[in-house]
Protein backbone atom coordinates (compact mmCIF):
# COMPACT_ATOMS: atom_id res chain seq x y z
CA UNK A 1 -106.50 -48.99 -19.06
CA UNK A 2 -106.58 -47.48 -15.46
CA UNK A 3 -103.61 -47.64 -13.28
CA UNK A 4 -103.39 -49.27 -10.08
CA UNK A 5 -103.66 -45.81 -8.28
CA UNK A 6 -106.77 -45.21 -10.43
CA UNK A 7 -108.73 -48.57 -9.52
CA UNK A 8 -107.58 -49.15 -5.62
CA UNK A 9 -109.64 -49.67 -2.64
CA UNK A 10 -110.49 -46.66 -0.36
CA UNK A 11 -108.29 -45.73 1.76
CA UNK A 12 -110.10 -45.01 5.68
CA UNK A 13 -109.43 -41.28 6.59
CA UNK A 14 -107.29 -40.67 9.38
CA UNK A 15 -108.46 -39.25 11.96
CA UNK A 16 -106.38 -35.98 13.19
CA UNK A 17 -105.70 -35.36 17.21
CA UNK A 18 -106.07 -32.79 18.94
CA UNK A 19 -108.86 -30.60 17.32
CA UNK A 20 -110.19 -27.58 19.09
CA UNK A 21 -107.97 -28.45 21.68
CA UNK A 22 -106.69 -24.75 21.82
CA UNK A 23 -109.72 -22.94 21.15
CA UNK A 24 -110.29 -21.91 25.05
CA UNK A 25 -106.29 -20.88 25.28
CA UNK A 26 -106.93 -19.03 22.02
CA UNK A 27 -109.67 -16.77 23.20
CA UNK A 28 -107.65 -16.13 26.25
CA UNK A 29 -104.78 -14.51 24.93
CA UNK A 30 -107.16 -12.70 22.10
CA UNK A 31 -108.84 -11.26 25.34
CA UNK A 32 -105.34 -10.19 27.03
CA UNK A 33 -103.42 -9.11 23.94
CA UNK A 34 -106.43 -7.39 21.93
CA UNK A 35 -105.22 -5.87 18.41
CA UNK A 36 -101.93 -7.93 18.16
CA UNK A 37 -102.15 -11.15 16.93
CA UNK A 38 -98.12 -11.81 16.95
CA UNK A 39 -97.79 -11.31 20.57
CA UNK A 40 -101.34 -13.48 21.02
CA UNK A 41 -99.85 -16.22 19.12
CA UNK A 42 -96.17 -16.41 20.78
CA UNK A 43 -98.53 -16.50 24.41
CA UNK A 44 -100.28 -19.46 22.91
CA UNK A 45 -97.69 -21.47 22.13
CA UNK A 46 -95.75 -20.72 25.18
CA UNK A 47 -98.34 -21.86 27.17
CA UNK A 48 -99.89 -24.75 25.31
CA UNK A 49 -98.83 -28.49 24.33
CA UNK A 50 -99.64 -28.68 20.87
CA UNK A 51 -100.31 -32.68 20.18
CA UNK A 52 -99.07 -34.16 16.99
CA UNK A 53 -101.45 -34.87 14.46
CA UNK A 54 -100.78 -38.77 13.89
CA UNK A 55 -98.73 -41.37 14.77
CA UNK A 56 -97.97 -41.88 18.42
CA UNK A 57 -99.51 -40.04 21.16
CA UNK A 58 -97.35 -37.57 21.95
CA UNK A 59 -96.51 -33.75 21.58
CA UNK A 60 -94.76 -32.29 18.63
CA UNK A 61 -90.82 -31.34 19.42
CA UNK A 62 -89.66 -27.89 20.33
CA UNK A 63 -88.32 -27.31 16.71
CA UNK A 64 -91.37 -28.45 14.55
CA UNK A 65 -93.41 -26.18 17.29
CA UNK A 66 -90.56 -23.18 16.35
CA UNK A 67 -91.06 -23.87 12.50
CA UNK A 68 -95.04 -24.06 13.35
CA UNK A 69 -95.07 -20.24 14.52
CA UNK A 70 -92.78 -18.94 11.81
CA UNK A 71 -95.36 -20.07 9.83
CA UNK A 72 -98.02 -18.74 11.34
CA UNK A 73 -96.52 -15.16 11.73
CA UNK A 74 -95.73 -15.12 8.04
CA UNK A 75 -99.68 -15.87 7.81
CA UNK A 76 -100.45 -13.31 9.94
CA UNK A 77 -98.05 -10.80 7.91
CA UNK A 78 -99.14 -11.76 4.81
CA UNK A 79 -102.81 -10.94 6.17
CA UNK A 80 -101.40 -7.44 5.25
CA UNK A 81 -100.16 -7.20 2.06
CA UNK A 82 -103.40 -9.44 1.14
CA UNK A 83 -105.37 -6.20 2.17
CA UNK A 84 -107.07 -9.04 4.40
CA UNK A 85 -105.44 -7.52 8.06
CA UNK A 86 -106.35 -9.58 11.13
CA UNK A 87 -106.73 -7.99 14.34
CA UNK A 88 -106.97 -11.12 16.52
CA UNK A 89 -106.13 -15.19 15.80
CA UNK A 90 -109.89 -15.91 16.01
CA UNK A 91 -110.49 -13.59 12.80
CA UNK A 92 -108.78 -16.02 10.66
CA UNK A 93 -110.70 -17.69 8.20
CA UNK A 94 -110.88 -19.36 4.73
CA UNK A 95 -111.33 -16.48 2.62
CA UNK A 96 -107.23 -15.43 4.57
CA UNK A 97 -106.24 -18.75 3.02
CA UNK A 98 -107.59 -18.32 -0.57
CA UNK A 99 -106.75 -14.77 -0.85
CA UNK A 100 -103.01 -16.41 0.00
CA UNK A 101 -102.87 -18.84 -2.39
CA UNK A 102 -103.61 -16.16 -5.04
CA UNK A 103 -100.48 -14.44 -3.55
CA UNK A 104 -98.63 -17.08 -3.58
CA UNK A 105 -99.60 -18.15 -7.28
CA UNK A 106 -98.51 -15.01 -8.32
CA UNK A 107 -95.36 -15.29 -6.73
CA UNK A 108 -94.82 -18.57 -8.53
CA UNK A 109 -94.46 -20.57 -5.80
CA UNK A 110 -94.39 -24.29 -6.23
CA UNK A 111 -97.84 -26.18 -5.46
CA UNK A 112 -96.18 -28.41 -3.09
CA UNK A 113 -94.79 -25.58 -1.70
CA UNK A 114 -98.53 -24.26 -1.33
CA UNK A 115 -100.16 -27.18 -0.05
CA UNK A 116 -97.03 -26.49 2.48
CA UNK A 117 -98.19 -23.71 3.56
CA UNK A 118 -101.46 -24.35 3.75
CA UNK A 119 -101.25 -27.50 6.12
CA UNK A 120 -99.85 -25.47 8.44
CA UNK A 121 -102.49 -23.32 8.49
CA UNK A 122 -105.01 -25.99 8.22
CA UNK A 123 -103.73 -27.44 10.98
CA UNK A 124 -103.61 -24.47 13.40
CA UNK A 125 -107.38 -23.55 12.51
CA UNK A 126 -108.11 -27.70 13.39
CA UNK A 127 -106.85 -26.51 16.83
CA UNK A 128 -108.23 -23.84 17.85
CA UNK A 129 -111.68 -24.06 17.23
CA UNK A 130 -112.65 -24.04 13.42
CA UNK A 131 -112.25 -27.59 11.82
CA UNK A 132 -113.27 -27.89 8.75
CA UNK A 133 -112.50 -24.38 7.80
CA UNK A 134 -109.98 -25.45 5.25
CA UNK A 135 -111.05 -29.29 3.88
CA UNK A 136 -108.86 -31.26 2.45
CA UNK A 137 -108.39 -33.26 -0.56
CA UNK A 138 -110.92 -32.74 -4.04
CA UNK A 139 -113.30 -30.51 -2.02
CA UNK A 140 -110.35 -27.91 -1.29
CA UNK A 141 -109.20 -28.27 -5.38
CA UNK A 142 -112.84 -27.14 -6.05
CA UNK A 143 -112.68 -24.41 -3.46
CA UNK A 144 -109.05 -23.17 -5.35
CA UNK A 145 -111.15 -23.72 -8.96
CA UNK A 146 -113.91 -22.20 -7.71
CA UNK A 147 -111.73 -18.65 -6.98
CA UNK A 148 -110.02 -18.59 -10.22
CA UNK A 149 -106.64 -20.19 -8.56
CA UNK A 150 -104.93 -23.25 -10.34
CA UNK A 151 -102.38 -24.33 -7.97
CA UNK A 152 -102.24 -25.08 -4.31
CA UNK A 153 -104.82 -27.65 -4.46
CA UNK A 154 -103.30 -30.13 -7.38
CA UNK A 155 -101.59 -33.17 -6.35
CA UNK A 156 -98.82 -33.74 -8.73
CA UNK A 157 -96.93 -36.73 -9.26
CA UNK A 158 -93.20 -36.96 -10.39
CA UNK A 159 -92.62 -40.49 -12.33
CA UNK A 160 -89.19 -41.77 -12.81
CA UNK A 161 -88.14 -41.47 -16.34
CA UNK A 162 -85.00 -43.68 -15.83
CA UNK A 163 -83.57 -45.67 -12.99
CA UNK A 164 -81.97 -44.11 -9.73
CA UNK A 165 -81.67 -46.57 -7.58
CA UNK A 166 -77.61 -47.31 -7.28
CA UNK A 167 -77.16 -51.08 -8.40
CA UNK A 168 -80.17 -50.61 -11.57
CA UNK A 169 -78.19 -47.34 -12.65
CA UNK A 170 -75.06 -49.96 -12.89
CA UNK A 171 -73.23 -49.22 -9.70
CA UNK A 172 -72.29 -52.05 -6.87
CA UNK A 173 -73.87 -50.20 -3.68
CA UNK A 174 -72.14 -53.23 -1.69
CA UNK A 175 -68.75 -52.01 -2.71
CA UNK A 176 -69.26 -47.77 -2.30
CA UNK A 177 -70.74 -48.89 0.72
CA UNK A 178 -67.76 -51.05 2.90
CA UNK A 179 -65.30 -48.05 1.19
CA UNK A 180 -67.16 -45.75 3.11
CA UNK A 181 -67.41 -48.34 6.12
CA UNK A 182 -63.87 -48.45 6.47
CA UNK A 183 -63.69 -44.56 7.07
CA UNK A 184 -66.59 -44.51 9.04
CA UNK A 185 -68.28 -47.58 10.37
CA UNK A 186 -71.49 -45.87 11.63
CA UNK A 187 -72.22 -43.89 8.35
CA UNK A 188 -71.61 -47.41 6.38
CA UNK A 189 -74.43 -49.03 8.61
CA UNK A 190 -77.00 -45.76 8.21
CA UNK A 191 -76.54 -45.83 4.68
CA UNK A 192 -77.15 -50.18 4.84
CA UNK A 193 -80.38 -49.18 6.43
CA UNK A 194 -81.57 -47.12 3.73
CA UNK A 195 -80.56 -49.96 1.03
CA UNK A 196 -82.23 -52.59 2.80
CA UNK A 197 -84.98 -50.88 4.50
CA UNK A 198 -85.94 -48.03 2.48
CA UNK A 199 -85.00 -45.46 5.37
CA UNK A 200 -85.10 -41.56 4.64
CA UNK A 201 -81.82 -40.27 5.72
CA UNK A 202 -83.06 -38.42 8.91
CA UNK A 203 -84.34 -41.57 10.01
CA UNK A 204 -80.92 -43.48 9.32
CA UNK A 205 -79.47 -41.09 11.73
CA UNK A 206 -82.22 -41.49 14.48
CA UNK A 207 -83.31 -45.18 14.34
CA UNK A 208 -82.72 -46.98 18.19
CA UNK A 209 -82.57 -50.09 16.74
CA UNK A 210 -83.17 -52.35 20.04
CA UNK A 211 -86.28 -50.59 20.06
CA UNK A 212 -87.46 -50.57 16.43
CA UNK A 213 -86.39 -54.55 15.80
CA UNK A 214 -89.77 -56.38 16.65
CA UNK A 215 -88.48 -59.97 15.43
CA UNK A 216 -90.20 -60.01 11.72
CA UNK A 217 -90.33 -56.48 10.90
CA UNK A 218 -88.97 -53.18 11.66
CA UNK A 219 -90.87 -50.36 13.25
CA UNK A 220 -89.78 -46.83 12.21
CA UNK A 221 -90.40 -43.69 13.93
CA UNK A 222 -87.62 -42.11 14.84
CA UNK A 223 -86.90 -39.03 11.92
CA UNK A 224 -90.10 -39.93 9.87
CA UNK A 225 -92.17 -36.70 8.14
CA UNK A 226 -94.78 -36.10 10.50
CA UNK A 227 -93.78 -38.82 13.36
CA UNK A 228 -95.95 -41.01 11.34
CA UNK A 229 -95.07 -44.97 12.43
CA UNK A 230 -94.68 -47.47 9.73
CA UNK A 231 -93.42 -51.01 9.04
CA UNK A 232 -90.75 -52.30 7.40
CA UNK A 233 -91.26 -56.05 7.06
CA UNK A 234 -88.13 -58.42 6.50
CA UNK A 235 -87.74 -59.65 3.26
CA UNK A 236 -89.79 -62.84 2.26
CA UNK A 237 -86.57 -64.04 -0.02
CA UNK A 238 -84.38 -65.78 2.75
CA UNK A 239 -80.99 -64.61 1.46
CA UNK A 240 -82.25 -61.13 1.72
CA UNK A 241 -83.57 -61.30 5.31
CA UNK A 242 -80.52 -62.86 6.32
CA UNK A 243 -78.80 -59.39 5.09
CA UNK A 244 -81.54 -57.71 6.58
CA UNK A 245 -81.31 -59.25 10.09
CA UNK A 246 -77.39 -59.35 10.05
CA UNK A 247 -77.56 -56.01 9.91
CA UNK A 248 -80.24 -55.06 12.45
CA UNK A 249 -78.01 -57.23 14.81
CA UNK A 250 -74.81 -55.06 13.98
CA UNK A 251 -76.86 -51.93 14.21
CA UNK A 252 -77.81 -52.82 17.34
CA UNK A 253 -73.69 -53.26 18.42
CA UNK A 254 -72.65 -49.99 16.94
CA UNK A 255 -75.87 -48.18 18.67
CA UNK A 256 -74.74 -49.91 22.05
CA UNK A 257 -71.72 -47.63 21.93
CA UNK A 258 -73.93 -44.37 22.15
CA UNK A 259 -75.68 -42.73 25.00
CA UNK A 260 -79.06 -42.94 23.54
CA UNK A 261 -78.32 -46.21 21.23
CA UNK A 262 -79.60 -44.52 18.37
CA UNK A 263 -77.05 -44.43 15.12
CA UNK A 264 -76.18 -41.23 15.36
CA UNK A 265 -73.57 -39.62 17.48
CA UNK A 266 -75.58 -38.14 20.51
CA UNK A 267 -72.64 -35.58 20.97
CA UNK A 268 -73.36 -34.10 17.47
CA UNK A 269 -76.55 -32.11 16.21
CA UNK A 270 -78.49 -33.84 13.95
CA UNK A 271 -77.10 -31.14 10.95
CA UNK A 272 -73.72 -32.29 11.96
CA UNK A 273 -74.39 -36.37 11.78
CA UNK A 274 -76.05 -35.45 8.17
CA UNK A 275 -73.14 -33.12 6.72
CA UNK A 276 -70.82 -36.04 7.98
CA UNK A 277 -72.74 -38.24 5.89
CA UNK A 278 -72.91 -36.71 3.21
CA UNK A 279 -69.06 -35.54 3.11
CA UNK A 280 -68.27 -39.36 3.33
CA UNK A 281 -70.74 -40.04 0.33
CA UNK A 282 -69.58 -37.55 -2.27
CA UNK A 283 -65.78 -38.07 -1.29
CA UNK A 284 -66.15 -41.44 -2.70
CA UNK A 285 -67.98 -40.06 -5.38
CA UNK A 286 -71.96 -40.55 -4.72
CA UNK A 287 -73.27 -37.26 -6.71
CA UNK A 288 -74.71 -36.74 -9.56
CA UNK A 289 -72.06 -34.81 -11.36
CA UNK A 290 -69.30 -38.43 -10.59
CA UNK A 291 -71.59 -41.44 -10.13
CA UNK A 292 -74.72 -40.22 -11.53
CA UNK A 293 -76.71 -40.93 -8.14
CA UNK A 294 -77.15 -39.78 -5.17
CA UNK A 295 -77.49 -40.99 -1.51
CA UNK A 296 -81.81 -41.40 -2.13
CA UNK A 297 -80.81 -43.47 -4.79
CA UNK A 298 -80.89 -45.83 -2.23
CA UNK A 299 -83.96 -45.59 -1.36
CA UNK A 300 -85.00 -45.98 -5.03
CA UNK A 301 -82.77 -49.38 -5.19
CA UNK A 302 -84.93 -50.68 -1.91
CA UNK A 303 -88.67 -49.72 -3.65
CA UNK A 304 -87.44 -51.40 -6.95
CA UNK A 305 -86.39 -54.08 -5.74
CA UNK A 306 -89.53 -54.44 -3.36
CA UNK A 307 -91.03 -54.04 -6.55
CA UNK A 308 -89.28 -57.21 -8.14
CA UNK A 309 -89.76 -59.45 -4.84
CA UNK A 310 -93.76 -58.72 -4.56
CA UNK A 311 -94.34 -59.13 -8.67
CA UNK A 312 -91.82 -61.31 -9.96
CA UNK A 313 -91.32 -58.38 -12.21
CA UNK A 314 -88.88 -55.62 -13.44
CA UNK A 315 -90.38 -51.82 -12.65
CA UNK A 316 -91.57 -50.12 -14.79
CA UNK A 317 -88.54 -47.96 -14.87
CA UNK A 318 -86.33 -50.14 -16.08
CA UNK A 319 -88.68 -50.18 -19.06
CA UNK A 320 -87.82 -53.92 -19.66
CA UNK A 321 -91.34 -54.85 -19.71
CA UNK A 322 -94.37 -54.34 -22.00
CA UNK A 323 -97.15 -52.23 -20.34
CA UNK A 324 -99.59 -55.14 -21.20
CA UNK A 325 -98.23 -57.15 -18.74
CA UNK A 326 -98.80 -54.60 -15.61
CA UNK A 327 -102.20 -54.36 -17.02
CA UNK A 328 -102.57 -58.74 -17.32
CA UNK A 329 -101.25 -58.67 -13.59
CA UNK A 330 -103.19 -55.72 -12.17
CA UNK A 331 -104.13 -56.95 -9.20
CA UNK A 332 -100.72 -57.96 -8.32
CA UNK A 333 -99.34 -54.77 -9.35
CA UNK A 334 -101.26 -52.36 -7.29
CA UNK A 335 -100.88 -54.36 -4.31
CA UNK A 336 -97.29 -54.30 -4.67
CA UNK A 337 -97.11 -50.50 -5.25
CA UNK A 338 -99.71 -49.91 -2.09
CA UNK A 339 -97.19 -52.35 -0.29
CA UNK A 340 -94.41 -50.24 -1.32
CA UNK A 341 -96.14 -47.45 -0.47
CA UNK A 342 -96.81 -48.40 3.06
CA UNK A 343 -93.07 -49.32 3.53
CA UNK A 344 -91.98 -46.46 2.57
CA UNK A 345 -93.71 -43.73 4.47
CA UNK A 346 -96.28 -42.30 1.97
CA UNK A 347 -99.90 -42.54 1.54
CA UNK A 348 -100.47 -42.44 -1.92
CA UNK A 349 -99.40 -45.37 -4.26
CA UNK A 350 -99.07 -43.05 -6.59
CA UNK A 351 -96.24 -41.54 -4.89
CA UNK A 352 -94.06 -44.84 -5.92
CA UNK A 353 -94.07 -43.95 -9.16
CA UNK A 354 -91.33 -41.65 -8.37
CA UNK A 355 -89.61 -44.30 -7.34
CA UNK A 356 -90.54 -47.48 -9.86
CA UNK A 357 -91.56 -45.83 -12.41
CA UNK A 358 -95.16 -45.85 -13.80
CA UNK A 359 -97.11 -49.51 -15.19
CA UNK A 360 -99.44 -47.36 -16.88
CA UNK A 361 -98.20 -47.85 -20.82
CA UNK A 362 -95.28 -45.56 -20.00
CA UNK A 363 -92.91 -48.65 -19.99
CA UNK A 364 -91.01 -50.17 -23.16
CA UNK A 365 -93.08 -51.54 -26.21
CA UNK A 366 -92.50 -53.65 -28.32
């Protein structure tokens, strides 16, 4: 039987910004700095706007710009010990890139870690002139066959083995939660957020909530991987979008009290408004080694029991229900885990699994 992932629609490509929009800056500085490709790429990006790939028009913030040309210096280093030197930006190509993922294969480096490494790069070629140089998706996975390397190019898919969310792994969120409040009334309310609207942490900490409120759903930016917008629509049970929305409107009072009205303290670095967060959490126990969960774990709870309100079933996880029964509801099912994919930030419905488990005949049998 195929799984939802296996039989959905397909999906429209996005479309990336900003392509070749650096190529005429590029040769520039490979004109003025000839033979020294670190010193040509710090003149690039000091004098160009890089855009961000999706989401809102806009250009990418001073620190994912900083992490952008670490990366690309380690590239150019590792252009070196690859025997592959480059004397100027424009000389990188594809065969740099494959000749690194044999490197870092040998290394042992994770392939998400790869695929890490080789967005960046991807992305940096998109700008300055040679799109399509590194493709994307099952054409780059033949490319990586094709040269003898295994990893780099796979896509693999953790699946929950047992439930993490905090209330299906037998805990009472509600209660760890006001503790915590009563401490710290501003952590309480980013960590609500995440139970009730699937937010990542960063984005907890970030969220403006007059701003993302728009009546019937919730629009989140703020924090997400790649400033990639999504929606977070208000529960279609009434009791829980009476939670939902009583705690928008109480966000909304705490963020009043800040400079920026955002939930985090605007007179703390980010790193600072985390750690806080997460001292609060394990001091009342939320870690693995005490509870048996951690903070994500609510952000398993909300895709479970997304899960629940779009089937009228348990996930998969919970192993509660025979896999026949995913497969006699299929439709139903992969809508729901596309659903929960969108709400959550990813892509891939197959990335849910990690979250809900799998409804592929992994589940309970009787």
């Amino acid at each position: 039987m195929k799984t939802p992932d296996q039989r959905r629609h397909p999906r429209r490509k996005r479309t990336t910004r900003g392509c070749n929009s650096l190529a005429l800056h590029t040769a520039m500085v490979c004109n003025q700095r000839p033979g020294d490709p670190h010193k040509q790429l710090n003149m690039l990006l000091r004098r160009s706007n890089i855009p961000a790939a999706f989401g809102r028009e806009r250009t990418i913030s001073h620190k994912t710009q900083y992490d952008f040309g670490r990366e690309m210096h380690r590239a150019i280093d590792l252009s070196r010990v690859c025997r592959m030197p480059i004397q100027n930006l424009q000389d990188l190509r594809r065969k740099h890139v494959i000749a690194y993922c044999k490197h870092w294969e040998s290394l042992g480096l994770a392939p998400k870690t790869i695929n890490k490494y080789v967005s960046t790069i991807r992305r940096f070629l998109d700008l300055t002139g040679k799109r399509g140089a590194i493709p994307e998706g099952a054409e780059w996975r033949r490319i990586l066959r094709d040269n003898g390397i295994s990893v780099g190019g796979d896509r693999p898919t953790a699946i929950a083995r047992f439930p993490k969310g905090w209330r299906d792994f037998g805990l009472n969120p509600e209660e760890i939660i006001t503790a915590i409040e009563e401490e710290d009334e501003l952590v309480g309310c980013q960590l609500r957020m995440q139970l009730l609207f699937g937010l990542r942490l960063n984005e907890s900490c970030q969220i403006v909530p007059d701003d993302s409120d728009k009546g019937d759903h919730l629009m989140v930016w703020r924090g997400t991987k790649g400033g990639k917008e999504r929606v977070v629509k208000l529960s279609r049970d009434g009791e829980k979008a009476a939670k939902q929305r009583a705690l928008l409107e109480r966000a909304k009072q705490l963020a009043a009290r800040t400079s920026n009205r955002s939930l985090g303290d605007p007179t703390q670095s980010l790193r600072a408004v985390k750690n806080r967060m997460t001292y609060l959490a394990r001091k009342h126990g939320v870690s693995r080694k005490v509870m048996g969960v951690t903070m994500h774990g609510l952000r398993h709870q909300f895709a479970c029991d997304l899960f629940r309100e779009l089937t009228g079933l348990e996930p998969p996880v919970m192993r509660d229900v025979d896999s026949t029964v995913y497969g006699e509801n299929f439709d139903l099912v992969r809508s729901a885990v596309l659903e929960i994919a969108r709400q959550m930030g990813h892509e891939r419905g197959e990335i849910t699994y990690a979250y809900i488990g799998a409804p592929n005949g992994r589940g309970k049998s009787n």
